[in-house]
N, C-alpha and C. Protein backbone atom coordinates (compact mmCIF):
# COMPACT_ATOMS: atom_id res chain seq x y z
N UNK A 1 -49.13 -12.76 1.81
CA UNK A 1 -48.19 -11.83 2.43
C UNK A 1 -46.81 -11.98 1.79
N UNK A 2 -45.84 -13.56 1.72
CA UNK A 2 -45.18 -13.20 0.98
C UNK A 2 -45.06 -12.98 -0.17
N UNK A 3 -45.91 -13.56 -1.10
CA UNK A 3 -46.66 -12.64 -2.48
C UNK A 3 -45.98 -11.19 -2.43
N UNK A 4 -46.27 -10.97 -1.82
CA UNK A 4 -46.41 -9.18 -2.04
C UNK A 4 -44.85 -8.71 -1.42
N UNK A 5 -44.25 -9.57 -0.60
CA UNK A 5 -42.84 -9.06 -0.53
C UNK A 5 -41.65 -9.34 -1.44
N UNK A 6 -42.30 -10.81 -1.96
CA UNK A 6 -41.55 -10.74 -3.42
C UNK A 6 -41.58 -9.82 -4.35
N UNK A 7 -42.96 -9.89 -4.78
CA UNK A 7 -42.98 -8.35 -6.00
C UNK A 7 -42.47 -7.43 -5.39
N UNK A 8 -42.90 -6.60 -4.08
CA UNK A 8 -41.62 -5.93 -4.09
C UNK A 8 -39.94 -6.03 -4.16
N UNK A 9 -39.70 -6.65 -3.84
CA UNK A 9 -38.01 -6.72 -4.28
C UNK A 9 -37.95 -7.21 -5.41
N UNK A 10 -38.87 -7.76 -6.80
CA UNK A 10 -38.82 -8.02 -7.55
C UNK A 10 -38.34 -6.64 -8.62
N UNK A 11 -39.31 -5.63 -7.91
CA UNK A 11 -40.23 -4.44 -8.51
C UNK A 11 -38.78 -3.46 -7.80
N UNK A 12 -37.60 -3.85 -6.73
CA UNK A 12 -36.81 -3.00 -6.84
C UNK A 12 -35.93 -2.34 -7.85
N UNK A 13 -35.50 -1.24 -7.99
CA UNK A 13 -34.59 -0.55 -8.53
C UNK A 13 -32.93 -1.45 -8.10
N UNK A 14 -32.82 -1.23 -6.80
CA UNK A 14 -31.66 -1.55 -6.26
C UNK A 14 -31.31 -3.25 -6.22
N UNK A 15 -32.53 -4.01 -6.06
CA UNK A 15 -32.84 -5.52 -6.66
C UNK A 15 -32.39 -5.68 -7.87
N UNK A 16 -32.62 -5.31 -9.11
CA UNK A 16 -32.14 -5.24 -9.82
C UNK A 16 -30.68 -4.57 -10.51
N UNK A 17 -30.36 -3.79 -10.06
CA UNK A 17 -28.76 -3.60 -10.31
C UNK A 17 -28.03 -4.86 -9.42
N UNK A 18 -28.40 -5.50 -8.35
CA UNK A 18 -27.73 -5.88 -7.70
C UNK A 18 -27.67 -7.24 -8.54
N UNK A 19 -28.74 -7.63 -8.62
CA UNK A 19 -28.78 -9.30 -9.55
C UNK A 19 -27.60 -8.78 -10.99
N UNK A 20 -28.27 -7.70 -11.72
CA UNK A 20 -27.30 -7.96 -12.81
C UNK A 20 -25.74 -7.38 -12.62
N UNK A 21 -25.31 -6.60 -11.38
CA UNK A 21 -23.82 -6.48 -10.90
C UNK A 21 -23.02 -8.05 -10.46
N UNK A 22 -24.10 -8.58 -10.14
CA UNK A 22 -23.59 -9.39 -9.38
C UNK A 22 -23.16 -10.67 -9.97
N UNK A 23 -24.18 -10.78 -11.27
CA UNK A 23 -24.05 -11.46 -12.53
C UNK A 23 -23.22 -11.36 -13.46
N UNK A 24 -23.14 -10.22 -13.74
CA UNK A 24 -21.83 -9.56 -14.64
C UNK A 24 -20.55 -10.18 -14.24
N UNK A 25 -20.17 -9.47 -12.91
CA UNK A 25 -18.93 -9.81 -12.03
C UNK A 25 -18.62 -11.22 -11.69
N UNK A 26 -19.61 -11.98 -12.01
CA UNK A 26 -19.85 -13.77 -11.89
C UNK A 26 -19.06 -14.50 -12.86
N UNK A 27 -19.86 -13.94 -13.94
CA UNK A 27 -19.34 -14.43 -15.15
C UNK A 27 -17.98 -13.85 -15.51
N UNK A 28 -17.82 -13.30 -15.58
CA UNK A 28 -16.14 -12.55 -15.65
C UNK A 28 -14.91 -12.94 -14.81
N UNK A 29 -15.39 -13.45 -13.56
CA UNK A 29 -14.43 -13.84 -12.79
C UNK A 29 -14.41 -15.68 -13.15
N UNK A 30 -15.63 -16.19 -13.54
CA UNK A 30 -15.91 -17.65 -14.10
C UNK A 30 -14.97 -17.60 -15.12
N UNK A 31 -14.75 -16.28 -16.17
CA UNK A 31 -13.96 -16.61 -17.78
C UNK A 31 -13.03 -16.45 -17.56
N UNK A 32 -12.38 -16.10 -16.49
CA UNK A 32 -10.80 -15.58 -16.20
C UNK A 32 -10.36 -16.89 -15.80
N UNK A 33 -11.01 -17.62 -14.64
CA UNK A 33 -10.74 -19.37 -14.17
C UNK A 33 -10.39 -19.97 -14.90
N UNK A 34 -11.68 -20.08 -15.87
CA UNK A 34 -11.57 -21.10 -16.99
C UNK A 34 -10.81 -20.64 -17.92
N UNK A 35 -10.47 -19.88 -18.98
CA UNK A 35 -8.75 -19.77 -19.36
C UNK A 35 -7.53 -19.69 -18.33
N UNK A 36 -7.49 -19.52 -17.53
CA UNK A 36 -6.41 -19.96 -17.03
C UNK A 36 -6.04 -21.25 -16.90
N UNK A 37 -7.52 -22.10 -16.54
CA UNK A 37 -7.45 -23.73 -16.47
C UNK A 37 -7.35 -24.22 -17.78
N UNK A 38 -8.14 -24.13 -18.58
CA UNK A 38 -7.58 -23.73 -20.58
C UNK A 38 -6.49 -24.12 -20.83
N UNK A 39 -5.41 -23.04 -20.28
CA UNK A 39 -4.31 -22.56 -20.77
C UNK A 39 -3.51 -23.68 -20.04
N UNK A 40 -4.00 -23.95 -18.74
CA UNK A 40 -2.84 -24.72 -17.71
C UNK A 40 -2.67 -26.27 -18.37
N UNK A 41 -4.01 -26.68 -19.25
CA UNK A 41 -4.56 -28.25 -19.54
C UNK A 41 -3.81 -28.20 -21.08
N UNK A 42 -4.23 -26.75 -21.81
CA UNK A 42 -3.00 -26.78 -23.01
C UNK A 42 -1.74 -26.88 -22.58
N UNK A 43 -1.51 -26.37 -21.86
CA UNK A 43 0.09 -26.37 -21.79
C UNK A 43 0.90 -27.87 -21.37
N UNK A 44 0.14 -28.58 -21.01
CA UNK A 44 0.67 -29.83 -20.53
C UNK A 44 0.14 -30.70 -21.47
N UNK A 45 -0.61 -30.46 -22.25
CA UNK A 45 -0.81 -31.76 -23.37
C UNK A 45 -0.05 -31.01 -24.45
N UNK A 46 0.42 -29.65 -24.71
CA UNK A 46 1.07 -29.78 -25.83
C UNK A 46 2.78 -28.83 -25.81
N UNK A 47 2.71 -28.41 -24.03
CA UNK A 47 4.31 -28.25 -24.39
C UNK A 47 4.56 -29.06 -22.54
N UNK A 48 4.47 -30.46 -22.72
CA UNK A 48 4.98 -31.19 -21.77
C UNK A 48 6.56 -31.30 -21.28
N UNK A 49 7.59 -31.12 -21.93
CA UNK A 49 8.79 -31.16 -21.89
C UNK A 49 9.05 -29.78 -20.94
N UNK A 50 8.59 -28.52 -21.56
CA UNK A 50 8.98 -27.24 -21.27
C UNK A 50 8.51 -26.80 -20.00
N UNK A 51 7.34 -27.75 -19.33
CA UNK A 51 7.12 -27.92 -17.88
C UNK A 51 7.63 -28.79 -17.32
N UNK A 52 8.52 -29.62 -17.88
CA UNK A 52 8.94 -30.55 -16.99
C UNK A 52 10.59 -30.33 -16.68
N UNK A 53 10.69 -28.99 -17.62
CA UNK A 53 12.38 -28.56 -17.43
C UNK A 53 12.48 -28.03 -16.48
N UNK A 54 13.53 -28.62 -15.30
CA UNK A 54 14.37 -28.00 -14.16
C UNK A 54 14.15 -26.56 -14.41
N UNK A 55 13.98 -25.96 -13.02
CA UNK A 55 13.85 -24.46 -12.59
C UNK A 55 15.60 -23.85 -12.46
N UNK A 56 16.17 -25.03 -12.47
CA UNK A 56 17.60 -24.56 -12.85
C UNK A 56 18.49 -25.71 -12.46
N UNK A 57 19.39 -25.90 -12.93
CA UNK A 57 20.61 -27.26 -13.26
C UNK A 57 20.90 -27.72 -11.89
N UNK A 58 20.15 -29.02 -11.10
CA UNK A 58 20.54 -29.95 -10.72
C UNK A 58 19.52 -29.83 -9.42
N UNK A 59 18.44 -29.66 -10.00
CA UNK A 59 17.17 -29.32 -8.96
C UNK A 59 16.02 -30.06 -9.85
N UNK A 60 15.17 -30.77 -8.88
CA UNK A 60 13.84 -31.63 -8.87
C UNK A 60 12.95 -30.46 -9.73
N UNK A 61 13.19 -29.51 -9.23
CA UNK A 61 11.34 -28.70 -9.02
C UNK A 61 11.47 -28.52 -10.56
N UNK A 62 10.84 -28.62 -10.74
CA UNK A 62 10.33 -28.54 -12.58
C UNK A 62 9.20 -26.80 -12.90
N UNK A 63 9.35 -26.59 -13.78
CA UNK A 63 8.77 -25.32 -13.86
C UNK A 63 7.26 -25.71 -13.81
N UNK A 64 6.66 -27.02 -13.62
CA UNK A 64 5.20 -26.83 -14.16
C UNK A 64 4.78 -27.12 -12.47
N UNK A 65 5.97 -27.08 -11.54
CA UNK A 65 5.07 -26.67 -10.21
C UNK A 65 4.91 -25.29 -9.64
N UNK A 66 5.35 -24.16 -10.14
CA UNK A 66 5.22 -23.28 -9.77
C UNK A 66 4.12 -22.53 -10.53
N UNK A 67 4.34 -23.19 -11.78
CA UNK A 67 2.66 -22.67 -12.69
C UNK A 67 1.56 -23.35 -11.76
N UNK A 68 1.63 -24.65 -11.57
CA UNK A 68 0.63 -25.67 -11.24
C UNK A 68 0.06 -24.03 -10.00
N UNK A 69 0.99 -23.82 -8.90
CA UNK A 69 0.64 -23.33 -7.86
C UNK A 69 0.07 -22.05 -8.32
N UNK A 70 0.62 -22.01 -9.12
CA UNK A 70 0.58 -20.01 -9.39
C UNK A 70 -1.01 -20.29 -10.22
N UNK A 71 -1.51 -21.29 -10.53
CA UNK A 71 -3.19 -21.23 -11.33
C UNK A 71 -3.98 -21.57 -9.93
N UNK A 72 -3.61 -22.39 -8.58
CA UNK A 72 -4.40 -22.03 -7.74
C UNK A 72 -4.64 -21.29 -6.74
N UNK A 73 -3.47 -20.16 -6.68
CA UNK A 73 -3.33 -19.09 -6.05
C UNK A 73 -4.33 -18.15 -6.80
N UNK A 74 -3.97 -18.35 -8.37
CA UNK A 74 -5.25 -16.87 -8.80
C UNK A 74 -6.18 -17.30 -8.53
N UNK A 75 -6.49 -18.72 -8.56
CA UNK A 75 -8.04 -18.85 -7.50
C UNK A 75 -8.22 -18.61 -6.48
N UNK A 76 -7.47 -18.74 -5.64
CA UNK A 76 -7.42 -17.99 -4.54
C UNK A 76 -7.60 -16.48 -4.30
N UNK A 77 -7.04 -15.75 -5.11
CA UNK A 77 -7.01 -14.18 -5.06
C UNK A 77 -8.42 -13.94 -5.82
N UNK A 78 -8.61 -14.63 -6.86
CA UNK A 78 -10.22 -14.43 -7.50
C UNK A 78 -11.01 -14.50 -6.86
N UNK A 79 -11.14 -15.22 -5.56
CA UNK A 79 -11.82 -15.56 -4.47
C UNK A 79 -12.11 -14.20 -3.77
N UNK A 80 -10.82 -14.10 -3.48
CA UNK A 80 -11.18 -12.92 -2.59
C UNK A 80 -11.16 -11.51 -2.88
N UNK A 81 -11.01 -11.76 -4.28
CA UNK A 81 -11.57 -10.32 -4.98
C UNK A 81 -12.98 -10.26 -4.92
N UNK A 82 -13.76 -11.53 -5.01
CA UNK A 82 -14.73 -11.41 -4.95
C UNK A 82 -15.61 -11.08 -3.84
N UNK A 83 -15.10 -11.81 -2.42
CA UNK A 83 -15.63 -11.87 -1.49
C UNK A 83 -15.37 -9.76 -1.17
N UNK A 84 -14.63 -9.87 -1.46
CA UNK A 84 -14.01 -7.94 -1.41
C UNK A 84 -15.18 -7.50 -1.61
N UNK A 85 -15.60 -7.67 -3.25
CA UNK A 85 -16.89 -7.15 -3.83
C UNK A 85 -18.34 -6.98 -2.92
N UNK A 86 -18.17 -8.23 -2.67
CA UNK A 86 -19.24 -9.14 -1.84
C UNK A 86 -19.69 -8.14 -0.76
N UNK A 87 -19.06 -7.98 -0.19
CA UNK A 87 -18.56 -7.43 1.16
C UNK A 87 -18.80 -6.16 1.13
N UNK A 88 -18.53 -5.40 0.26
CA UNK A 88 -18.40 -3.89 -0.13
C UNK A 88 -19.91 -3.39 -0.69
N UNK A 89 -20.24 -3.45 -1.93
CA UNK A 89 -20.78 -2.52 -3.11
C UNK A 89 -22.24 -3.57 -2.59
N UNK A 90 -21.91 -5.43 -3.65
CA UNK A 90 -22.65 -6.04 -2.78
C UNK A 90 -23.54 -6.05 -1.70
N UNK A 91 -23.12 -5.98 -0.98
CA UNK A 91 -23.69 -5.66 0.86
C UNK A 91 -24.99 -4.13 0.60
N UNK A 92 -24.04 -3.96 0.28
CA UNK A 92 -24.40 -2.22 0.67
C UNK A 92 -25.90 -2.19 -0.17
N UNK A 93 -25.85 -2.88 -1.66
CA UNK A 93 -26.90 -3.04 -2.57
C UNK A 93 -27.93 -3.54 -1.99
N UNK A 94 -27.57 -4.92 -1.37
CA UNK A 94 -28.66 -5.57 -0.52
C UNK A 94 -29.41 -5.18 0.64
N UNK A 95 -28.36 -4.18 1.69
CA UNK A 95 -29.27 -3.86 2.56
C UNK A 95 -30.32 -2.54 1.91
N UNK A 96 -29.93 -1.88 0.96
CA UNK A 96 -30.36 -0.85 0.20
C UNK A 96 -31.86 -1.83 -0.02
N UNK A 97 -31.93 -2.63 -0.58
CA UNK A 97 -33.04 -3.71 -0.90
C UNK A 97 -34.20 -3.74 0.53
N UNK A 98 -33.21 -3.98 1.40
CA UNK A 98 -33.97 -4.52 2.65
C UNK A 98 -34.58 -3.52 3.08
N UNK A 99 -33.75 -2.23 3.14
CA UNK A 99 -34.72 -0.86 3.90
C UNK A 99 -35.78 -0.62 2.79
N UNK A 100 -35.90 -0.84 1.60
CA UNK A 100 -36.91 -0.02 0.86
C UNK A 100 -37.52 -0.88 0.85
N UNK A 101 -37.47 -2.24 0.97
CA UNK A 101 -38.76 -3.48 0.74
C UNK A 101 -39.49 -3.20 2.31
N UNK A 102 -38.96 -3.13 3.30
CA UNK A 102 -39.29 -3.14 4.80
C UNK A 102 -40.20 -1.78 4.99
N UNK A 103 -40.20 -0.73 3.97
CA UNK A 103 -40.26 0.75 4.63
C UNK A 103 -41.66 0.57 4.67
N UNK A 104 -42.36 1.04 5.13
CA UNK A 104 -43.70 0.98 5.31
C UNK A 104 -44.81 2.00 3.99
């Protein structure tokens, strides 16, 4: 029995856009992370000084905390661009899945 409910959603139309939308949008939001984290790990092994210069004359905060924050905020917003996705197109794909695997 479940044999046969796998191949069907295997054998979907809408199963399949959804795996490779969902894959696509995976990886893309994975390559955007990782150069940013890239970029954040270059920047401190090879312009260390230029993050560690005052945000302005006679203040602690150094410019490499507002980068530091500003690379885990776009994780944050990447997050919930995704969950957006998720939520939206996502969803909608899957239950699309569920009524045509279920239909008699």
């Amino acid at each position: 029995m479940n044999e046969l409910i796998y191949q069907r959603i295997e054998n979907n139309a809408h199963f399949r856009e959804l795996v490779e939308k969902r894959q696509r949008f995976a990886i893309i939001l994975s390559l955007i992370v990782l150069a940013i984290y890239v970029c954040f790990i270059l920047l401190i092994a090879f312009a260390p000084g230029w993050l560690g210069t005052p945000l302005y004359p006679g203040t602690s905060v150094t410019r490499g905390i507002p980068v530091g924050v500003g690379v885990i905020l776009i994780s944050f917003v990447l997050t919930g661009v995704y969950v957006w996705r998720a939520n939206g197109e996502f969803d909608r794909l899957n239950n699309a899945v569920i009524r045509e695997v279920n239909a008699p």
